[in-house]
N, C-alpha and C. Protein backbone atom coordinates (compact mmCIF):
# COMPACT_ATOMS: atom_id res chain seq x y z
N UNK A 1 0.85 -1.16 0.00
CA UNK A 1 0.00 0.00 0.00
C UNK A 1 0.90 1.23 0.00
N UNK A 2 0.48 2.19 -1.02
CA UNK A 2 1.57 3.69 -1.16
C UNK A 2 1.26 4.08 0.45
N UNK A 3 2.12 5.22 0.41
CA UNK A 3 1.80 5.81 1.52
C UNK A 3 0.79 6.91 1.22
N UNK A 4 0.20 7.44 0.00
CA UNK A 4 -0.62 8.05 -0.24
C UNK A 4 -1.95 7.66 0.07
N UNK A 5 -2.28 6.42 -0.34
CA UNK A 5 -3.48 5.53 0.15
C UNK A 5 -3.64 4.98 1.44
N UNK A 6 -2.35 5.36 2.53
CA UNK A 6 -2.42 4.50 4.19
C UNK A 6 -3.10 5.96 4.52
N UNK A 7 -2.78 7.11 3.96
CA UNK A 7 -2.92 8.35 4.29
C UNK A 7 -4.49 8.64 4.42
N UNK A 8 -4.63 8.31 3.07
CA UNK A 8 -6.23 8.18 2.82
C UNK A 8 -7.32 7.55 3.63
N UNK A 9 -7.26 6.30 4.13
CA UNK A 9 -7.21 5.55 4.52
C UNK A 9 -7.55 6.09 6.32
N UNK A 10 -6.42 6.14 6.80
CA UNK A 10 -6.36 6.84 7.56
C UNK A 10 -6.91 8.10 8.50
N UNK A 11 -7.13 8.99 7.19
CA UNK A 11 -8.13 10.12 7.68
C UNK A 11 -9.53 9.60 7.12
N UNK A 12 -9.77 8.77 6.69
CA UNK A 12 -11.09 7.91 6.25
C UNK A 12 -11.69 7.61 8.12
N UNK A 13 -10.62 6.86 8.61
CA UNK A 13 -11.09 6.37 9.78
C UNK A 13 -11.42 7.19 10.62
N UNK A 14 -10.26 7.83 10.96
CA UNK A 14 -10.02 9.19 11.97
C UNK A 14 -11.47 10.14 11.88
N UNK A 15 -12.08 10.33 10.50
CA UNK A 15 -13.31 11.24 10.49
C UNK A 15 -14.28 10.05 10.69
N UNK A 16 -14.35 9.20 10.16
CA UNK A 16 -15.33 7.87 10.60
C UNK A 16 -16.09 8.54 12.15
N UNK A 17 -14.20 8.27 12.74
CA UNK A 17 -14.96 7.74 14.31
C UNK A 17 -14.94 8.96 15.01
N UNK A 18 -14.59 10.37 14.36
CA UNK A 18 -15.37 11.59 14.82
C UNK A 18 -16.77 11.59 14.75
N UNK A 19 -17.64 11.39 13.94
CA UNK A 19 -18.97 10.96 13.70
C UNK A 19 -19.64 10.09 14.33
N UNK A 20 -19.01 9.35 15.32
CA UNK A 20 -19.64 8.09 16.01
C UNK A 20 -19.93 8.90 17.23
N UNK A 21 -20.04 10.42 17.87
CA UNK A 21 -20.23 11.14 19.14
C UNK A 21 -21.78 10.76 19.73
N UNK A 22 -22.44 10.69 18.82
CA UNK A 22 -23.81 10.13 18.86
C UNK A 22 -24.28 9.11 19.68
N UNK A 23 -23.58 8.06 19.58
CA UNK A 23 -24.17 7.01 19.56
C UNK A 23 -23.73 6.75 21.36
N UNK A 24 -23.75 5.76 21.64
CA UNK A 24 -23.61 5.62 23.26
C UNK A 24 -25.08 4.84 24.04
N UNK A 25 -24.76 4.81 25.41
CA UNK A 25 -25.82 4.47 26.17
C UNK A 25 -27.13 5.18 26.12
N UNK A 26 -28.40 4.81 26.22
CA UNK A 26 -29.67 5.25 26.31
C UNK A 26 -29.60 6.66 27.34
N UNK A 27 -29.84 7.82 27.29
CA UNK A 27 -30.07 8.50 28.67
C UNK A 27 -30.74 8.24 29.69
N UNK A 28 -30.26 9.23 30.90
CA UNK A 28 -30.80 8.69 32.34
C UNK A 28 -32.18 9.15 32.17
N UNK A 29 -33.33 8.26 33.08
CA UNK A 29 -34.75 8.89 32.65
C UNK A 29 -35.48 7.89 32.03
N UNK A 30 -35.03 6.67 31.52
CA UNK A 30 -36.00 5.66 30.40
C UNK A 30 -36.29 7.01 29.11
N UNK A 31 -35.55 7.63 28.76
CA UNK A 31 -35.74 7.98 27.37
C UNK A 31 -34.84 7.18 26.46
N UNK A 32 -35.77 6.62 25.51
CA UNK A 32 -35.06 5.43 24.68
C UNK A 32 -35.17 5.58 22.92
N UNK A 33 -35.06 4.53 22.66
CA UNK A 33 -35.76 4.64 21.40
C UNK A 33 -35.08 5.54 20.61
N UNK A 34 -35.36 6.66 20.04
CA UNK A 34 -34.97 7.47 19.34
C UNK A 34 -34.65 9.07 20.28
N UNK A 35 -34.13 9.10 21.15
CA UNK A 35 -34.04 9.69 21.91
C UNK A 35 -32.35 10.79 21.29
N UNK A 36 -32.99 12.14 21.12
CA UNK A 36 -31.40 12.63 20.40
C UNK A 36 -30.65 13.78 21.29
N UNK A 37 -29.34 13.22 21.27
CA UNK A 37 -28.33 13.88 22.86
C UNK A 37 -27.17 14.35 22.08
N UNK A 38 -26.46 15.03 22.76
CA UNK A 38 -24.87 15.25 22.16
C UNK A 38 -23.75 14.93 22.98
N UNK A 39 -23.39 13.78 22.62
CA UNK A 39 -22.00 13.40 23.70
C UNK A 39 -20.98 14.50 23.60
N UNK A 40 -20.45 14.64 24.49
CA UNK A 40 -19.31 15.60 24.44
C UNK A 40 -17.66 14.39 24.21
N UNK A 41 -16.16 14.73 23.83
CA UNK A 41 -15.55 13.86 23.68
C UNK A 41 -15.10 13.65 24.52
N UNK A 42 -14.24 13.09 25.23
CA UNK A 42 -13.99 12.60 26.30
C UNK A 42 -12.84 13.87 26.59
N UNK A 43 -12.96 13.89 27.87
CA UNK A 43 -12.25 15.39 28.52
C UNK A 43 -12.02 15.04 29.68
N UNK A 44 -10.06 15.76 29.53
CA UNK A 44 -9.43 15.75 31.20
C UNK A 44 -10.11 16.69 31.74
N UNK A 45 -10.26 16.55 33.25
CA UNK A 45 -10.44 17.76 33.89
C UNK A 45 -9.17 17.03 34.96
N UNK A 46 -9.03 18.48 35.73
CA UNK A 46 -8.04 18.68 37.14
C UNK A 46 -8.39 18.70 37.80
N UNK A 47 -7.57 17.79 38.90
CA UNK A 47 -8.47 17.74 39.70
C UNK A 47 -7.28 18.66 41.03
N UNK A 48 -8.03 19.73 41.37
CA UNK A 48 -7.02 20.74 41.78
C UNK A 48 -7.02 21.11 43.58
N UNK A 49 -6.15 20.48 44.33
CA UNK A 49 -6.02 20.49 45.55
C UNK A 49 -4.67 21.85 46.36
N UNK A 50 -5.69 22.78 46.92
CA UNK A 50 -5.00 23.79 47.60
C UNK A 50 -3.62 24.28 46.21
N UNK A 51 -4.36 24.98 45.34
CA UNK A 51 -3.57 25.52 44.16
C UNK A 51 -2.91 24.25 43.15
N UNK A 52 -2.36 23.51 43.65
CA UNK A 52 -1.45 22.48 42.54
C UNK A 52 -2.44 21.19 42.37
N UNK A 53 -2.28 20.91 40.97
CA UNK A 53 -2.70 19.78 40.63
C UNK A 53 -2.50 18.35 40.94
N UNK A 54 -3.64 17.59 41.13
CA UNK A 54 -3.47 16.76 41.54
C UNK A 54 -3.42 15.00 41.26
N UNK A 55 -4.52 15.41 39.93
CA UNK A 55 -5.28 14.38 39.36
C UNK A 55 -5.64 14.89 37.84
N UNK A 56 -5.65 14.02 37.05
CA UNK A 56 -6.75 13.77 36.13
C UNK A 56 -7.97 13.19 36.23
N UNK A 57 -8.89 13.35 35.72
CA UNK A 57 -10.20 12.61 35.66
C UNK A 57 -10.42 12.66 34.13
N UNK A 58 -11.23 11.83 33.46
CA UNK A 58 -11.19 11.74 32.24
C UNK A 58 -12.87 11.81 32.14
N UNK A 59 -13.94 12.60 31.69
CA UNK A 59 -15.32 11.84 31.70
C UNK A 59 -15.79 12.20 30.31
N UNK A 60 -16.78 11.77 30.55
CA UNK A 60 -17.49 11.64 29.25
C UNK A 60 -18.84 12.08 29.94
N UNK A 61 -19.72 13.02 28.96
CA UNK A 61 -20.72 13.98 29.70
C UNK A 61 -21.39 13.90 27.64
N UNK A 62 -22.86 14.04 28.47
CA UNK A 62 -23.95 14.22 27.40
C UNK A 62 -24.67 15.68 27.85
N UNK A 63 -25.39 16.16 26.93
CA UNK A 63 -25.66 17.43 26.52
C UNK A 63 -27.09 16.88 26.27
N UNK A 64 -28.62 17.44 26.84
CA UNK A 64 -30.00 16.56 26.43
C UNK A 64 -30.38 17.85 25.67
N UNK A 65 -30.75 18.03 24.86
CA UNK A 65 -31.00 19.39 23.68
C UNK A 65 -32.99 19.15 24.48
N UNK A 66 -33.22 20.82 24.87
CA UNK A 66 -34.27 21.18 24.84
C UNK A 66 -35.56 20.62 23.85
N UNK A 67 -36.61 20.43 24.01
CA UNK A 67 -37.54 20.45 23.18
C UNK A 67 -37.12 21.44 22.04
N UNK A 68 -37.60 21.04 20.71
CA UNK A 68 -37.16 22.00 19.88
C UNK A 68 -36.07 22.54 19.36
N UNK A 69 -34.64 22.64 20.33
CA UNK A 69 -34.05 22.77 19.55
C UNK A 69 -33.20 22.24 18.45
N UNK A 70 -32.28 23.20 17.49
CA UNK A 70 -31.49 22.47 16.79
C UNK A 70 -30.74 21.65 16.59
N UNK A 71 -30.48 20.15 16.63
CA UNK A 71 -29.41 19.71 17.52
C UNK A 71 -28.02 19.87 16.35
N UNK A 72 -28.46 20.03 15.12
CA UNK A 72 -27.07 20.24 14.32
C UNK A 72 -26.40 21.06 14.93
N UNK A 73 -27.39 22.44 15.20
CA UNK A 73 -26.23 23.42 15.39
C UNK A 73 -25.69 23.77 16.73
N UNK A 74 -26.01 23.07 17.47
CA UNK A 74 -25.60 22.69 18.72
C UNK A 74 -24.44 22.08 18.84
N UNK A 75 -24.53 20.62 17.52
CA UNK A 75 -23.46 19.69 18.00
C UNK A 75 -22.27 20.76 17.04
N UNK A 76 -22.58 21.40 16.56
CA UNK A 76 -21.22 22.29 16.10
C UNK A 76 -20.32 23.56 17.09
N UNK A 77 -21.03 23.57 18.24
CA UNK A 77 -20.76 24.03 19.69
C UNK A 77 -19.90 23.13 20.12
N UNK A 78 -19.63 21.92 19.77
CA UNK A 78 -19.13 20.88 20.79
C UNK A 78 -18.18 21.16 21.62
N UNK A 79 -17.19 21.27 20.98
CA UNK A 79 -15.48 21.88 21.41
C UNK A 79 -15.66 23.25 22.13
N UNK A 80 -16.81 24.28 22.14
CA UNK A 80 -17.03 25.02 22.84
C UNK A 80 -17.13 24.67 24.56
N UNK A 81 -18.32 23.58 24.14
CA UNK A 81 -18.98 23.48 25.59
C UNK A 81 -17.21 22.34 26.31
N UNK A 82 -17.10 21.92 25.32
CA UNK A 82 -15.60 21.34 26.27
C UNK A 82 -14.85 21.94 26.96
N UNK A 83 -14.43 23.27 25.91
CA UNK A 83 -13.04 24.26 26.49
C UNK A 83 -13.99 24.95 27.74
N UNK A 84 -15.24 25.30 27.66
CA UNK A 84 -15.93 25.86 29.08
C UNK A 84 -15.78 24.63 30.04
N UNK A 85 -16.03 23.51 29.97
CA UNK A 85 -15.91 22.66 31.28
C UNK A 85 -14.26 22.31 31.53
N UNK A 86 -13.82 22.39 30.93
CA UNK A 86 -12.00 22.63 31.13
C UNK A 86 -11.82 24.11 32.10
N UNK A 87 -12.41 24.81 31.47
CA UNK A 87 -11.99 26.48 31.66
C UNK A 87 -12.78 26.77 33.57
N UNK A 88 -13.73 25.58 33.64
CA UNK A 88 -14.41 25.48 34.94
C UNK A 88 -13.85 25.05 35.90
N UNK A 89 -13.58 23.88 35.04
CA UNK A 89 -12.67 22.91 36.50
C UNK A 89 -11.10 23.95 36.98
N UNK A 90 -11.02 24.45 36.21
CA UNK A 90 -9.59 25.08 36.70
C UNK A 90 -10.06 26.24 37.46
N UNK A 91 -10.70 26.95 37.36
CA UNK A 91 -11.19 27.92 38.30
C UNK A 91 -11.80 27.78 39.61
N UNK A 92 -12.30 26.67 39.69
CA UNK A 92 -12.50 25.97 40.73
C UNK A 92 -12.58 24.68 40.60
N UNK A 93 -11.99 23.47 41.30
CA UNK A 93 -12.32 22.03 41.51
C UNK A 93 -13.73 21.21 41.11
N UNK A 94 -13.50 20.31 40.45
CA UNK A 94 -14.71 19.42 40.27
C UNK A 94 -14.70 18.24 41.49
N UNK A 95 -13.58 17.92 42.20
CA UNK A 95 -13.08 16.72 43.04
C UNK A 95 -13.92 16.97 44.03
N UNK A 96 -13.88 15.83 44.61
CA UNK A 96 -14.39 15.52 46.13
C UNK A 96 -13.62 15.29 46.80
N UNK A 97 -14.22 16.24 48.19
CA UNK A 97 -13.10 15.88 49.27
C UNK A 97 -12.70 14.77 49.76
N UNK A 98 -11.30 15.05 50.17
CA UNK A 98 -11.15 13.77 50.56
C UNK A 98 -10.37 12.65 49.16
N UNK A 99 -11.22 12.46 48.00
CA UNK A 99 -11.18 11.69 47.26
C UNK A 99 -10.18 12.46 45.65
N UNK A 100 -9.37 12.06 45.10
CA UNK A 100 -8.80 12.64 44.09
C UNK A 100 -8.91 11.82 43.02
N UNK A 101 -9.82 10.61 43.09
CA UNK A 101 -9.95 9.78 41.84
C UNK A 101 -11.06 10.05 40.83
N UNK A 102 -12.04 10.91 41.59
CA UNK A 102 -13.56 11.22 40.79
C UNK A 102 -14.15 12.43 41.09
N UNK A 103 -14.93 13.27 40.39
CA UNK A 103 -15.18 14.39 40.28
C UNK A 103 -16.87 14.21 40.97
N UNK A 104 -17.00 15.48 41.09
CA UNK A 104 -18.79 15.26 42.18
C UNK A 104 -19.76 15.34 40.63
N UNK A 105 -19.98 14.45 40.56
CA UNK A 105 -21.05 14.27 39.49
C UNK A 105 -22.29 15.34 39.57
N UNK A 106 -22.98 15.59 40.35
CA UNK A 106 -23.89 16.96 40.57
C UNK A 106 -23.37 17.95 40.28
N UNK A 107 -21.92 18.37 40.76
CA UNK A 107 -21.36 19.82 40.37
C UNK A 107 -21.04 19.99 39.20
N UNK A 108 -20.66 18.56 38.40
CA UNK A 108 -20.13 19.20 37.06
C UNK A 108 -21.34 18.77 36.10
N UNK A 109 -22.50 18.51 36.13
CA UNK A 109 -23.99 18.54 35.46
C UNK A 109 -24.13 19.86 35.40
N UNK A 110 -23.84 20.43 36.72
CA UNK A 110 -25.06 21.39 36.98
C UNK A 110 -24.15 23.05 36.23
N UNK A 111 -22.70 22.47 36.43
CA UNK A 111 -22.19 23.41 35.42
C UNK A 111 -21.79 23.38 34.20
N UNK A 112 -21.64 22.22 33.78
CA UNK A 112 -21.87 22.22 31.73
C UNK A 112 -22.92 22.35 31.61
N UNK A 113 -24.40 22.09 32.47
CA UNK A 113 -25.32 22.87 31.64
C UNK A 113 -25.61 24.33 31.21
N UNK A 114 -24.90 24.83 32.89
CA UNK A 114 -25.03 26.45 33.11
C UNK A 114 -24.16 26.73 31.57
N UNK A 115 -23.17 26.40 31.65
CA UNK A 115 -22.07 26.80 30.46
C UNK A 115 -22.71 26.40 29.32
N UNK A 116 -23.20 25.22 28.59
CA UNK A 116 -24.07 25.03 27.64
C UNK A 116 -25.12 26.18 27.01
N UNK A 117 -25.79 26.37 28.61
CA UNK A 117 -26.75 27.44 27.79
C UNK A 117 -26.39 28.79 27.72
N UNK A 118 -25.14 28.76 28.65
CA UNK A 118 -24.31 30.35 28.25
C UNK A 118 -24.04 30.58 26.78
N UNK A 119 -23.60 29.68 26.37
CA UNK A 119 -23.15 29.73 24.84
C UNK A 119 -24.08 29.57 23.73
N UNK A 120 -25.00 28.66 23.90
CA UNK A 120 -26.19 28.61 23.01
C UNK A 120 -27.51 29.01 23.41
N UNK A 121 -27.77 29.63 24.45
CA UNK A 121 -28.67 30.45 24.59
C UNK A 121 -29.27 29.49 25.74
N UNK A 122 -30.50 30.37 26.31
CA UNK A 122 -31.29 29.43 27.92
C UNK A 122 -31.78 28.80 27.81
N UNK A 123 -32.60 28.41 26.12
CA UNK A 123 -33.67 27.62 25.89
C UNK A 123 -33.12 26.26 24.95
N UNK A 124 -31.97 26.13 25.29
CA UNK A 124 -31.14 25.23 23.95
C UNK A 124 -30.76 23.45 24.67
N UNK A 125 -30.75 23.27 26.49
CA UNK A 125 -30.49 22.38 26.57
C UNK A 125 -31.35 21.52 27.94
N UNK A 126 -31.77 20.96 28.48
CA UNK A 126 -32.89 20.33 29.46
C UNK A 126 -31.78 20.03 30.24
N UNK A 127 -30.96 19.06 30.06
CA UNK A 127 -29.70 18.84 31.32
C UNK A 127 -28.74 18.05 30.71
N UNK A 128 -27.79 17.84 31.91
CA UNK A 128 -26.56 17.12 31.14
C UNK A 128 -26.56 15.93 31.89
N UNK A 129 -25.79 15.40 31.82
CA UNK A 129 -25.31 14.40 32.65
C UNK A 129 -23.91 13.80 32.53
N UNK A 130 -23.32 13.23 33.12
CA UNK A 130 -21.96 12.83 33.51
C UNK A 130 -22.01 10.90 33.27
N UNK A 131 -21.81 10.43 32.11
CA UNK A 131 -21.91 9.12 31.84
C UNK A 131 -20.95 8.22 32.22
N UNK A 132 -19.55 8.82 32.69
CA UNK A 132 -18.58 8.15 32.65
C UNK A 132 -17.06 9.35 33.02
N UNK A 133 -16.40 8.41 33.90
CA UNK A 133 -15.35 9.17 34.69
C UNK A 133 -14.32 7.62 35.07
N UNK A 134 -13.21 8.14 34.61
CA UNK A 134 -11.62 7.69 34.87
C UNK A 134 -10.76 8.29 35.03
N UNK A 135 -9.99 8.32 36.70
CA UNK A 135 -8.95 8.84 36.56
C UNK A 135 -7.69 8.37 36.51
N UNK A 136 -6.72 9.30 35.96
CA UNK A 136 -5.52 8.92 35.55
C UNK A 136 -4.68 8.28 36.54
N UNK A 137 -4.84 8.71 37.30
CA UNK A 137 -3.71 7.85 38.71
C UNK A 137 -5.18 6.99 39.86
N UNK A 138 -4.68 5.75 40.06
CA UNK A 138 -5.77 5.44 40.71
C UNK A 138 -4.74 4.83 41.92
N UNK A 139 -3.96 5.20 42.26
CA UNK A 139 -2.95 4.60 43.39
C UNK A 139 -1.94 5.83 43.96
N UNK A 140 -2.16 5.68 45.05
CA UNK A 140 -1.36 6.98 45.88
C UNK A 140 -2.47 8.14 45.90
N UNK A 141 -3.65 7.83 45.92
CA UNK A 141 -4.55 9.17 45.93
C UNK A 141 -4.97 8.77 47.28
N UNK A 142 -5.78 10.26 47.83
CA UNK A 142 -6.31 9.62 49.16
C UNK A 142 -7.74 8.95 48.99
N UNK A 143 -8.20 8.18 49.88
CA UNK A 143 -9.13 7.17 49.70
C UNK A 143 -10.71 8.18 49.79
N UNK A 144 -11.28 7.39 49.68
CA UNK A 144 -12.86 7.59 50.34
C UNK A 144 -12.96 7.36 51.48
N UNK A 145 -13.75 8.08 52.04
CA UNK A 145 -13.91 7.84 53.37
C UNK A 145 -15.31 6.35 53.70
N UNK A 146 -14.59 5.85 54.99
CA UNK A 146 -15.99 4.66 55.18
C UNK A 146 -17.08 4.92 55.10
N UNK A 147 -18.25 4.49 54.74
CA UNK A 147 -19.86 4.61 54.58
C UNK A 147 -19.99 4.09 56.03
């Protein structure tokens, strides 16, 4: 195979599986079926203890588009609503105390949505949700505390 055609080839896939943002688990709620969301791509956040960093977290967060709206031109926001939940966590912490492996799932819903509809307006998204979280170091962090 030339290297002109691995090339081809190549960015064949690479845009492929840009296009696959869609697809994923059913949302929270029993909305099924044909139910249409915008995954966001998977994004570090910091996890930031008394100024210095501490952690990565890696999650994956959906976007539920309002009744009505557009969702094309929404999902062309994407990389927006990312660099805002990046641009969040650093200004203040997504982590839980105590814990440096996972981010508080309520706090960072409740602010990619705020940020969502900052950017595309108030009436553009119903809620988000937080589908999935990995962090980068899972040894030498401090623990959870006992239940």
């Amino acid at each position: 195979m030339s290297q002109r055609t691995f090339a081809a080839v190549l960015l064949a896939a690479v845009l492929g599986a840009g296009s696959a943002g869609a697809s994923g688990p059913a949302p929270k709620g029993g909305e099924g079926g044909g139910a249409k969301y915008l995954d966001l791509a998977p994004t570090g956040l910091p996890i930031i203890v008394g100024g210095r960093i501490k952690n990565y977290v890696f999650v994956q967060a959906r976007l539920i588009p309002a009744p009505g709206a557009d969702l094309i031109k929404l999902r062309e926001k994407e990389p927006y609503y990312r660099d805002a939940l990046v641009r969040a966590a650093h200004r203040t912490t997504f982590g839980k105390a105590g814990d440096w492996t996972g981010v508080d799932e309520a706090r960072l819903e409740a602010v990619l949505l705020a940020e969502a509809r900052r950017i595309s307006g108030p009436k553009s998204f119903s809620r988000a949700e937080l589908l999935k979280q990995t962090p980068r170091r899972r040894t030498g962090m401090l623990q959870r505390a006992p239940h």
